[in-house]
C-alpha atoms as a PDB file:
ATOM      1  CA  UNK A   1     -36.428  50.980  10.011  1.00  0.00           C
ATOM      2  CA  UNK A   2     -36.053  47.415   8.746  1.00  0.00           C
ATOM      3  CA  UNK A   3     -34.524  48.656   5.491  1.00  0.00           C
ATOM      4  CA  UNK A   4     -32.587  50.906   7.176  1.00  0.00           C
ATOM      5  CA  UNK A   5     -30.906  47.702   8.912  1.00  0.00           C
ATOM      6  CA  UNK A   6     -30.756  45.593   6.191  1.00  0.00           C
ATOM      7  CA  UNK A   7     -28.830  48.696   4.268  1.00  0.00           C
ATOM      8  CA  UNK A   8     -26.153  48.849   7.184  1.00  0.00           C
ATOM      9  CA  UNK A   9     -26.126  45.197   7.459  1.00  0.00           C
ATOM     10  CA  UNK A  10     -25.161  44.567   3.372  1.00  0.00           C
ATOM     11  CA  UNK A  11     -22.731  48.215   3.646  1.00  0.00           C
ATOM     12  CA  UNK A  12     -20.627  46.824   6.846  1.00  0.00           C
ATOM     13  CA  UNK A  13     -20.430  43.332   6.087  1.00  0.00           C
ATOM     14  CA  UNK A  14     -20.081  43.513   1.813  1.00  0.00           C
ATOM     15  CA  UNK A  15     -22.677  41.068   1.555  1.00  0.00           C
ATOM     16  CA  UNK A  16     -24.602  41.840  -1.503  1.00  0.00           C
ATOM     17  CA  UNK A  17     -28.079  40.309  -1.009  1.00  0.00           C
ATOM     18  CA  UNK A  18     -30.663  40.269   2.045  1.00  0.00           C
ATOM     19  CA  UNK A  19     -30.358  36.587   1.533  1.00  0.00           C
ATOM     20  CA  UNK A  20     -27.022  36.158   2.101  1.00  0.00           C
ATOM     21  CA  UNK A  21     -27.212  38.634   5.293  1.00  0.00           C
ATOM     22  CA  UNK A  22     -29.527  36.623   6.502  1.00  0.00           C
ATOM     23  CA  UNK A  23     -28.012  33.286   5.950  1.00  0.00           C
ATOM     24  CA  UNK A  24     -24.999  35.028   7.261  1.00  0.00           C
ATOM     25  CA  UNK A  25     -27.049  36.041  10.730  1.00  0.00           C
ATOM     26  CA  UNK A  26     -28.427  31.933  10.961  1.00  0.00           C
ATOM     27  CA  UNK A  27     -24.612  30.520  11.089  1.00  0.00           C
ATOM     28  CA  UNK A  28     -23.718  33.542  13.702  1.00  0.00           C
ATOM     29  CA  UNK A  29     -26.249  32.502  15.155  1.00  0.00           C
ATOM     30  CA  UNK A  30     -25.192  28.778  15.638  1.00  0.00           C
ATOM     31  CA  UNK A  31     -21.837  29.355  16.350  1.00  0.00           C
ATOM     32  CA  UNK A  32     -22.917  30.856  19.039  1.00  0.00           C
ATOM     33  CA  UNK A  33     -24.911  28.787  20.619  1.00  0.00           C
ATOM     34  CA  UNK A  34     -22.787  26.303  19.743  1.00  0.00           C
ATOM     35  CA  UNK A  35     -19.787  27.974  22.114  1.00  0.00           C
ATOM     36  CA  UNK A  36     -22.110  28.594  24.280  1.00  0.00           C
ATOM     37  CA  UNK A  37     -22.840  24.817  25.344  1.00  0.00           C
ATOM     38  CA  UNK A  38     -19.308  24.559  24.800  1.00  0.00           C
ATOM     39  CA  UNK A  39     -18.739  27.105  27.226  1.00  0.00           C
ATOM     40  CA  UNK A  40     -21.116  25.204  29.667  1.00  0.00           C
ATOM     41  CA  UNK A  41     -18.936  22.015  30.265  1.00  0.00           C
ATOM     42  CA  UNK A  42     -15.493  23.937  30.611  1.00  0.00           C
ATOM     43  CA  UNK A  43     -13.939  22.584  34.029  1.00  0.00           C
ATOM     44  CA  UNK A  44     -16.211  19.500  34.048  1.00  0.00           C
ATOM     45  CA  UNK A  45     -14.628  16.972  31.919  1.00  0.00           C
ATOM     46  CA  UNK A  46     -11.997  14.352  33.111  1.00  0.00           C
ATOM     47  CA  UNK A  47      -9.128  14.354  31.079  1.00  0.00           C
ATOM     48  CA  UNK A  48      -5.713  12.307  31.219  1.00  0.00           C
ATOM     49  CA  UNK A  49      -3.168  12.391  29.230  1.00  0.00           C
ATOM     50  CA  UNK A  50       0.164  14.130  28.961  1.00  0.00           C
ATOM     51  CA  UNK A  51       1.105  17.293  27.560  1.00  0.00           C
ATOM     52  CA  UNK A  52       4.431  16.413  26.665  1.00  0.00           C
ATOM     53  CA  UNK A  53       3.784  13.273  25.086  1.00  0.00           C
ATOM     54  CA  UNK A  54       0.603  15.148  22.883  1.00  0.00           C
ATOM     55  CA  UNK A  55       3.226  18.005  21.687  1.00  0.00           C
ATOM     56  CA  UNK A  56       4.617  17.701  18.486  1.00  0.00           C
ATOM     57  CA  UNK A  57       6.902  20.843  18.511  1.00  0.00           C
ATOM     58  CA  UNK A  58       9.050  19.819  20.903  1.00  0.00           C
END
């Protein structure tokens, strides 16, 4: 079963090597996480400023 998903893994990503599937899976892995605390202060932060005056494009 484990070669079987490490098979599907290398065909649906075009990785070539376990390793890099698996290095792959670590920074997934993080960036994940990572949004997830992200995702945990959303709402709670003071913030002041101007969007006009930040805007570049206009």
């Amino acid at each position: 079963m484990l070669i079987y998903r490490y098979t599907h893994t290398l065909r649906a990503t075009g990785l070539k090597t376990k390793r890099e599937a698996v290095e792959e899976g670590l920074r997934t892995l993080l960036r994940l996480k990572s949004q997830a605390e992200i995702r945990k202060v959303r709402g709670k932060l003071a913030w002041s400023g101007g969007l006009d005056e930040i805007r570049t494009d206009r």
